[in-house]
C-alpha atoms as a PDB file:
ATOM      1  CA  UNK A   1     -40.881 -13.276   9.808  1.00  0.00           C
ATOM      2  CA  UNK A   2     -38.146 -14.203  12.372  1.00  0.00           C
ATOM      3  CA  UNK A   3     -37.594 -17.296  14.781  1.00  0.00           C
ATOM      4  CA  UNK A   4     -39.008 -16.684  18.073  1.00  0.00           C
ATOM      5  CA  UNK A   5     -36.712 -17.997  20.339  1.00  0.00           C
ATOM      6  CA  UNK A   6     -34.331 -20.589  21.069  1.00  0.00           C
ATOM      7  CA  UNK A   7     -30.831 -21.193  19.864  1.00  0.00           C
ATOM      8  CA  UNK A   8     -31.982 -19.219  16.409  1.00  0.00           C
ATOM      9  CA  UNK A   9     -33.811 -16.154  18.346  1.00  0.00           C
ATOM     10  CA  UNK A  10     -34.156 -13.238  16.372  1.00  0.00           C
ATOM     11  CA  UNK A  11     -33.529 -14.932  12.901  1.00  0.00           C
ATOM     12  CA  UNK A  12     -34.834 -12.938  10.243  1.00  0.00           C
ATOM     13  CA  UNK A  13     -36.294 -15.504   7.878  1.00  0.00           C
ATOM     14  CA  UNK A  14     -36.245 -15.353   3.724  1.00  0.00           C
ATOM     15  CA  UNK A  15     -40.078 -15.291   2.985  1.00  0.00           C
ATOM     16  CA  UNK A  16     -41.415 -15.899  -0.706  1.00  0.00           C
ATOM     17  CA  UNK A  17     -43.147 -13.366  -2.975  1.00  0.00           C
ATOM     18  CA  UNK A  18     -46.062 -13.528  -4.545  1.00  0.00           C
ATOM     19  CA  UNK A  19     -48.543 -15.311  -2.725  1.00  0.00           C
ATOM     20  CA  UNK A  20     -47.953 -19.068  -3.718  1.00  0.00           C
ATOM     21  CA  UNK A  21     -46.745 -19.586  -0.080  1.00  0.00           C
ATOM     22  CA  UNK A  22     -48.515 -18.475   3.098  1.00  0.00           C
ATOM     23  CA  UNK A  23     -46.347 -18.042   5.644  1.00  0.00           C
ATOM     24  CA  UNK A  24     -48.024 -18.923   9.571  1.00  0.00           C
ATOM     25  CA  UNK A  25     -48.854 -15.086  11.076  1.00  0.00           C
ATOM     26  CA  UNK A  26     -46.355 -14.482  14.036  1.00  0.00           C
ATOM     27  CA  UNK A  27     -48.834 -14.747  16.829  1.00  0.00           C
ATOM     28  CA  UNK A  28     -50.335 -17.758  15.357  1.00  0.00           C
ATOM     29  CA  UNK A  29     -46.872 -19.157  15.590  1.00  0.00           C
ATOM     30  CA  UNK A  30     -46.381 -17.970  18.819  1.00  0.00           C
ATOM     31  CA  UNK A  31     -49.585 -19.186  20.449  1.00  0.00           C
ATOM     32  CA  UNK A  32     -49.246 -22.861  18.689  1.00  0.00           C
ATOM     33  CA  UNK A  33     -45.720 -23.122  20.630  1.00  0.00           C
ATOM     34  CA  UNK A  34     -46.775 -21.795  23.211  1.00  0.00           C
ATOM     35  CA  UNK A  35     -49.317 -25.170  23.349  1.00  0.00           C
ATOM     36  CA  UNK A  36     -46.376 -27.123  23.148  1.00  0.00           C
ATOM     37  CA  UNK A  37     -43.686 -25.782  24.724  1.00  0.00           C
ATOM     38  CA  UNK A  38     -42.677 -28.502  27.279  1.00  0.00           C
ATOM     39  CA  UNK A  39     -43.009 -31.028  24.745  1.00  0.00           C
ATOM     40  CA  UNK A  40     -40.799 -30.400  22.287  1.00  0.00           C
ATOM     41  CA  UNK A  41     -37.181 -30.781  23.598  1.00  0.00           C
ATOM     42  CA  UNK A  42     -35.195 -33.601  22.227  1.00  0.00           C
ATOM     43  CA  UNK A  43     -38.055 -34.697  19.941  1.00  0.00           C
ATOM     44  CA  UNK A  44     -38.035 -35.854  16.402  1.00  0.00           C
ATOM     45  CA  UNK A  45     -40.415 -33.177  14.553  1.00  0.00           C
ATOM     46  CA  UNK A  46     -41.979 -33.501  10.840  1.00  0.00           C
ATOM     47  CA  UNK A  47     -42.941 -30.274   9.325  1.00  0.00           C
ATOM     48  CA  UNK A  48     -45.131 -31.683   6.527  1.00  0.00           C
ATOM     49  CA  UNK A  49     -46.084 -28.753   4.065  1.00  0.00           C
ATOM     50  CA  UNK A  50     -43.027 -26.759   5.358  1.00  0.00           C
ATOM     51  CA  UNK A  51     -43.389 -23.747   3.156  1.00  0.00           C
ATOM     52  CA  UNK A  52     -40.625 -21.503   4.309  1.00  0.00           C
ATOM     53  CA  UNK A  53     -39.600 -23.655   6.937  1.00  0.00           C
ATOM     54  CA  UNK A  54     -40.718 -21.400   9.878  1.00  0.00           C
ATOM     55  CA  UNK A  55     -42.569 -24.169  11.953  1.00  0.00           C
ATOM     56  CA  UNK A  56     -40.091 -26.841  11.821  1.00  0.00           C
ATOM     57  CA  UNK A  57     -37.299 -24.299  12.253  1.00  0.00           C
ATOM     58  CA  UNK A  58     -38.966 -22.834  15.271  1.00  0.00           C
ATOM     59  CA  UNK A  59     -39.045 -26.571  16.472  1.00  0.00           C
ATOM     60  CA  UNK A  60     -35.394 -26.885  15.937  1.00  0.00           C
ATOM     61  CA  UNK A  61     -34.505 -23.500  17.275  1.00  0.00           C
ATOM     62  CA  UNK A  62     -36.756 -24.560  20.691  1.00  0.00           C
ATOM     63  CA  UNK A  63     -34.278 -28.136  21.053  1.00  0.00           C
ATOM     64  CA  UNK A  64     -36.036 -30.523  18.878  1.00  0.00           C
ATOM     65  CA  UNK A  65     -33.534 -32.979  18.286  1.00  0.00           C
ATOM     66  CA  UNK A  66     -34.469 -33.554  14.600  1.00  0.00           C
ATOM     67  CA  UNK A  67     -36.658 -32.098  11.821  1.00  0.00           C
ATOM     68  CA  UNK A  68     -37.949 -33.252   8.355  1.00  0.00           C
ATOM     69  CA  UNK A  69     -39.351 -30.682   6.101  1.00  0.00           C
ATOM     70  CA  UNK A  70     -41.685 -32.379   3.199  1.00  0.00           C
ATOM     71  CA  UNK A  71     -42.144 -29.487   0.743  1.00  0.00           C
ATOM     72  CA  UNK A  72     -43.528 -30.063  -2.915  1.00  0.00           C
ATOM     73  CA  UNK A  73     -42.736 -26.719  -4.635  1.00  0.00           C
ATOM     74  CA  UNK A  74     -39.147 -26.225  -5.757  1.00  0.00           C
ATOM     75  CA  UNK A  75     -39.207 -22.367  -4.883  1.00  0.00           C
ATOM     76  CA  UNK A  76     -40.430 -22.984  -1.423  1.00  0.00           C
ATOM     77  CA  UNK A  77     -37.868 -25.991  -0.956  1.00  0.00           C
ATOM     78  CA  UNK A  78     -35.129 -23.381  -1.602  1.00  0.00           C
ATOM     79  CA  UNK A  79     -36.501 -20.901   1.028  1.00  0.00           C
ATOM     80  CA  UNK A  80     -36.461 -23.658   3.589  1.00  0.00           C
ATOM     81  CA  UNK A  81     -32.963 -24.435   2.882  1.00  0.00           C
ATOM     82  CA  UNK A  82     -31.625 -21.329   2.912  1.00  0.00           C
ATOM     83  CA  UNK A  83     -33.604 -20.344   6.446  1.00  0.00           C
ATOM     84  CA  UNK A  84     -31.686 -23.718   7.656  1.00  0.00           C
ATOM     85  CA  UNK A  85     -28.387 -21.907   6.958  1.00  0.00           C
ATOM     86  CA  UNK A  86     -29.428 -18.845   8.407  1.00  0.00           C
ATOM     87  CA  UNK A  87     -30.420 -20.299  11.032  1.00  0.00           C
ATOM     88  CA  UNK A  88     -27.415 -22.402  11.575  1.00  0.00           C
ATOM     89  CA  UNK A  89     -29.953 -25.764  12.354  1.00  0.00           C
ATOM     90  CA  UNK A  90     -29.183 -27.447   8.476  1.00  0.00           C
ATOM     91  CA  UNK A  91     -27.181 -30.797  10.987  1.00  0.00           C
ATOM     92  CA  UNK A  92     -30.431 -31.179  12.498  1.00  0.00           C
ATOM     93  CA  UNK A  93     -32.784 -31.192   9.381  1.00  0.00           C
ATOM     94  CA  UNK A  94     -33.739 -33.552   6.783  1.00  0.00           C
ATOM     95  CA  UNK A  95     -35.581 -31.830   3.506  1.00  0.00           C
ATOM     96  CA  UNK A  96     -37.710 -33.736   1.259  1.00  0.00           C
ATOM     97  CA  UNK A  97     -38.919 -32.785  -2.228  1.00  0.00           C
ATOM     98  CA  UNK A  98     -42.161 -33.930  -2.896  1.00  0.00           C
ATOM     99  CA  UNK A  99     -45.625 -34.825  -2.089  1.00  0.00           C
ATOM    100  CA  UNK A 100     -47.089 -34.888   1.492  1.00  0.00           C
ATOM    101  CA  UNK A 101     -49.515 -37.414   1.095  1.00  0.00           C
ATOM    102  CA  UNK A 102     -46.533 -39.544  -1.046  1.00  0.00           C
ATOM    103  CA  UNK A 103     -44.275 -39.058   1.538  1.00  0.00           C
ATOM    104  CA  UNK A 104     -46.379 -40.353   4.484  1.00  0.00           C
ATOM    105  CA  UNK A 105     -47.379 -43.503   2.697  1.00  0.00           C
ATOM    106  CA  UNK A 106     -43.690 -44.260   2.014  1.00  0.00           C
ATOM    107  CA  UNK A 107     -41.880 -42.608   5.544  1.00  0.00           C
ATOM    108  CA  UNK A 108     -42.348 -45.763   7.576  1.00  0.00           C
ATOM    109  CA  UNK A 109     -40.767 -47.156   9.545  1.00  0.00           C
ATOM    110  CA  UNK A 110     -40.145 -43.578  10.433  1.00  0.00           C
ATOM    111  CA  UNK A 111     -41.401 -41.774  13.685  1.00  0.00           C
ATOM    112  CA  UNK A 112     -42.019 -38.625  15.534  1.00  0.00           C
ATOM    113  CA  UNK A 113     -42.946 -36.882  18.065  1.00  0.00           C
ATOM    114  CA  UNK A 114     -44.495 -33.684  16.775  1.00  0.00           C
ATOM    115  CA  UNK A 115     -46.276 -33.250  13.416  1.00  0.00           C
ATOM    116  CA  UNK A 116     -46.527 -29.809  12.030  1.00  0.00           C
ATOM    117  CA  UNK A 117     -49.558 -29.407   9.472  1.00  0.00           C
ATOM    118  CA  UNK A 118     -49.967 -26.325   7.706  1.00  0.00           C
ATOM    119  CA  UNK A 119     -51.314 -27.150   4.276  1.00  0.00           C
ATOM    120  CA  UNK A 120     -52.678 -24.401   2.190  1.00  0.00           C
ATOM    121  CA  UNK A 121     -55.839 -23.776   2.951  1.00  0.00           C
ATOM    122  CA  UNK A 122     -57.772 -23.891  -0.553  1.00  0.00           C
ATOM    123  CA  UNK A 123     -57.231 -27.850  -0.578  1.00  0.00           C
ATOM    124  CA  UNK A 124     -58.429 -31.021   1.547  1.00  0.00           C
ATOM    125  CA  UNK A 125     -54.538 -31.730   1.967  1.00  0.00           C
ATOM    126  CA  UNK A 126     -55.469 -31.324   6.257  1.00  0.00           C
ATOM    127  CA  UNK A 127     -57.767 -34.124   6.388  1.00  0.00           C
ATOM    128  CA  UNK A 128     -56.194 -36.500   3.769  1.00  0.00           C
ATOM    129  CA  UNK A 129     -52.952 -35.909   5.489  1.00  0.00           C
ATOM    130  CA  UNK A 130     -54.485 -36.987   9.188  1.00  0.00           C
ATOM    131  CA  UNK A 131     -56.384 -39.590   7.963  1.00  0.00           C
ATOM    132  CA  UNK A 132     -52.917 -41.131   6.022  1.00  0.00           C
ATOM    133  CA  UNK A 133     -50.965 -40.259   9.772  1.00  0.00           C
ATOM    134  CA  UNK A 134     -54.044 -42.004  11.397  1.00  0.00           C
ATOM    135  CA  UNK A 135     -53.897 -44.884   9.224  1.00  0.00           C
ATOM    136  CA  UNK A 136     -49.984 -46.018   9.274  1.00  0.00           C
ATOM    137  CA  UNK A 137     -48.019 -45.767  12.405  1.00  0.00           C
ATOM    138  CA  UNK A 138     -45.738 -42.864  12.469  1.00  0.00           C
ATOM    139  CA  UNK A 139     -46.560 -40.860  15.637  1.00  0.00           C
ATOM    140  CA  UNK A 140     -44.641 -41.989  18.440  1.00  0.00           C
ATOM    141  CA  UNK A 141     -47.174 -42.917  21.521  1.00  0.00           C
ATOM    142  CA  UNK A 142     -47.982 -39.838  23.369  1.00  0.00           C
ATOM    143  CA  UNK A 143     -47.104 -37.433  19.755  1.00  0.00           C
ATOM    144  CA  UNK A 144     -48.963 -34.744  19.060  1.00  0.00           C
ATOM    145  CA  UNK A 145     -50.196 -33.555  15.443  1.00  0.00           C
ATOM    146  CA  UNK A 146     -50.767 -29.637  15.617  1.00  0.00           C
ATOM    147  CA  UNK A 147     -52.764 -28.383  12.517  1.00  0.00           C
ATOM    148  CA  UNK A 148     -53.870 -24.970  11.264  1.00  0.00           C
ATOM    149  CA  UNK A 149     -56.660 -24.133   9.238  1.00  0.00           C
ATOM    150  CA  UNK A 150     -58.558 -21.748   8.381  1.00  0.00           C
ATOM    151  CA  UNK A 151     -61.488 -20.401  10.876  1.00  0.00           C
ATOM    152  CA  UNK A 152     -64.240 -20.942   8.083  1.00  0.00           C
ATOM    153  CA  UNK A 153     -63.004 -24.295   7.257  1.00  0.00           C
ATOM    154  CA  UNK A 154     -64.862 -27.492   9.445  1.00  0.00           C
ATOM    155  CA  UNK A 155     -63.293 -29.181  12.176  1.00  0.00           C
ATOM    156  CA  UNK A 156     -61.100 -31.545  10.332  1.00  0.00           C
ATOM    157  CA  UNK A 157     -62.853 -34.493  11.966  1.00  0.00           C
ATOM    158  CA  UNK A 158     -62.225 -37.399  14.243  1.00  0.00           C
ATOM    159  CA  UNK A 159     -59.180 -40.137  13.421  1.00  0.00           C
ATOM    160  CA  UNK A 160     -58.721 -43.503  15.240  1.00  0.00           C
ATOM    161  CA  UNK A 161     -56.046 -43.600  17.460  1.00  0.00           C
ATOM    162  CA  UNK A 162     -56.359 -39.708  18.134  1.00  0.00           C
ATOM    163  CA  UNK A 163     -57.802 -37.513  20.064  1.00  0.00           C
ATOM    164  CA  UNK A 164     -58.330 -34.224  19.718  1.00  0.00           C
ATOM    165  CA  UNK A 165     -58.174 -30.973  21.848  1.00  0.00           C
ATOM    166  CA  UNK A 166     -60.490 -28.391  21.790  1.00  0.00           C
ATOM    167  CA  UNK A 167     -60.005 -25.271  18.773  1.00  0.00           C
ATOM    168  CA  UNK A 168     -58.143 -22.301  19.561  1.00  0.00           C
ATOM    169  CA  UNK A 169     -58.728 -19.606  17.197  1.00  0.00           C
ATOM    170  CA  UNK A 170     -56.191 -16.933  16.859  1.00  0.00           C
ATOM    171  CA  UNK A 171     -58.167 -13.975  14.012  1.00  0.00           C
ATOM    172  CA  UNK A 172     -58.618 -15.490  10.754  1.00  0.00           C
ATOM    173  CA  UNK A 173     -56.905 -18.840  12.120  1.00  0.00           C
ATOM    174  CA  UNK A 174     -57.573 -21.746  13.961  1.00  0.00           C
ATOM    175  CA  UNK A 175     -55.387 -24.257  15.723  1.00  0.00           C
ATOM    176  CA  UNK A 176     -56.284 -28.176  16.334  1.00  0.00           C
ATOM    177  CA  UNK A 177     -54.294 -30.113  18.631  1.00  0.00           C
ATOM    178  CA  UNK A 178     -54.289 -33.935  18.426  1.00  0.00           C
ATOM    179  CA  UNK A 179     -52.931 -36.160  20.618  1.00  0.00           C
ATOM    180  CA  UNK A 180     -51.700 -40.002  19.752  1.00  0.00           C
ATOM    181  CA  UNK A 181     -54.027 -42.405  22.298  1.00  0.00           C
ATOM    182  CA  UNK A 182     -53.587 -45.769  23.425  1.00  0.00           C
ATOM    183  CA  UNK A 183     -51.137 -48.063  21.265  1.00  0.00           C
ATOM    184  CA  UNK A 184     -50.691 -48.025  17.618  1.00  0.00           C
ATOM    185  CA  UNK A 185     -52.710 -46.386  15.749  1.00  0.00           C
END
């Protein structure tokens, strides 16, 4: 697993073992920034079940201006820091320990730009964590929420004050784009 491209191209990244943590495939990676690759310079990104860090770090590494990584595992908290310091982008990030779900209902009067949603894939964390996002108003007006899922998991659904993209499935993998509509949410 390395970083892309950017200011961190190349970057090996640390990955976990065993298979508590599921890292995002490199093409999926590549083909979800490659959906957002004009909109993420000098935006404030929030990487909410950060796992190793890749997505957020990508993010970083592509000129976000700022990151938050919400991670509730320990061991996968460490991995993200120490990609940070490989990856020289630690200024730039914030890491919280802890819940998802916990952190959204707490994070205002927070905001950002891009949400990152990779939950793992044997829970409903996906469409507890849009309909929290949907529900409080932490995506900036025009923000996008990009989520991955699995391809023989449902559409996540439909969320006042988003709208949503059609699915772009990559394998085993399928990518959602939502887009922040209108005013608050």
């Amino acid at each position: 697993m390395r970083v892309i491209t950017g200011s961190a191209r190349g970057v090996r990244l640390k990955t976990p073992d065993g298979q508590d943590t599921r890292p995002t495939a490199e093409r999926v990676k590549e083909a979800a920034f490659s959906m957002v690759q004009f909109e993420i310079e000098g935006r404030r990104v929030l990487d909410l079940f950060a796992g190793t860090g890749q997505l957020g770090i990508e993010a970083l590494s592509r000129g976000a201006k700022s990151a938050v990584f919400v991670e509730q595992r320990k061991d996968a908290m460490a991995l993200v820091r120490e990609n940070l310091k490989r990856t020289r982008l630690a200024s730039r990030a914030e890491t919280i320990l802890g819940d998802a779900i916990s952190f959204l209902s707490r994070c205002a009067p927070r905001s950002f730009d891009l949400i990152l949603l990779d939950p793992p894939y044997a829970t409903n964390s996906l469409k507890s964590a849009l309909n929290c996002i949907s529900e409080i108003d932490i995506l900036s007006e025009g923000g996008i929420i990009l989520c991955e899922r699995p391809s023989e998991s449902p559409h996540p659904g439909n969320f006042p004050g988003l709208e949503t993209e059609k699915d772009h499935r990559y394998g085993k993998t399928i990518l959602t784009l939502y887009r922040r509509i209108g005013g608050s949410l």
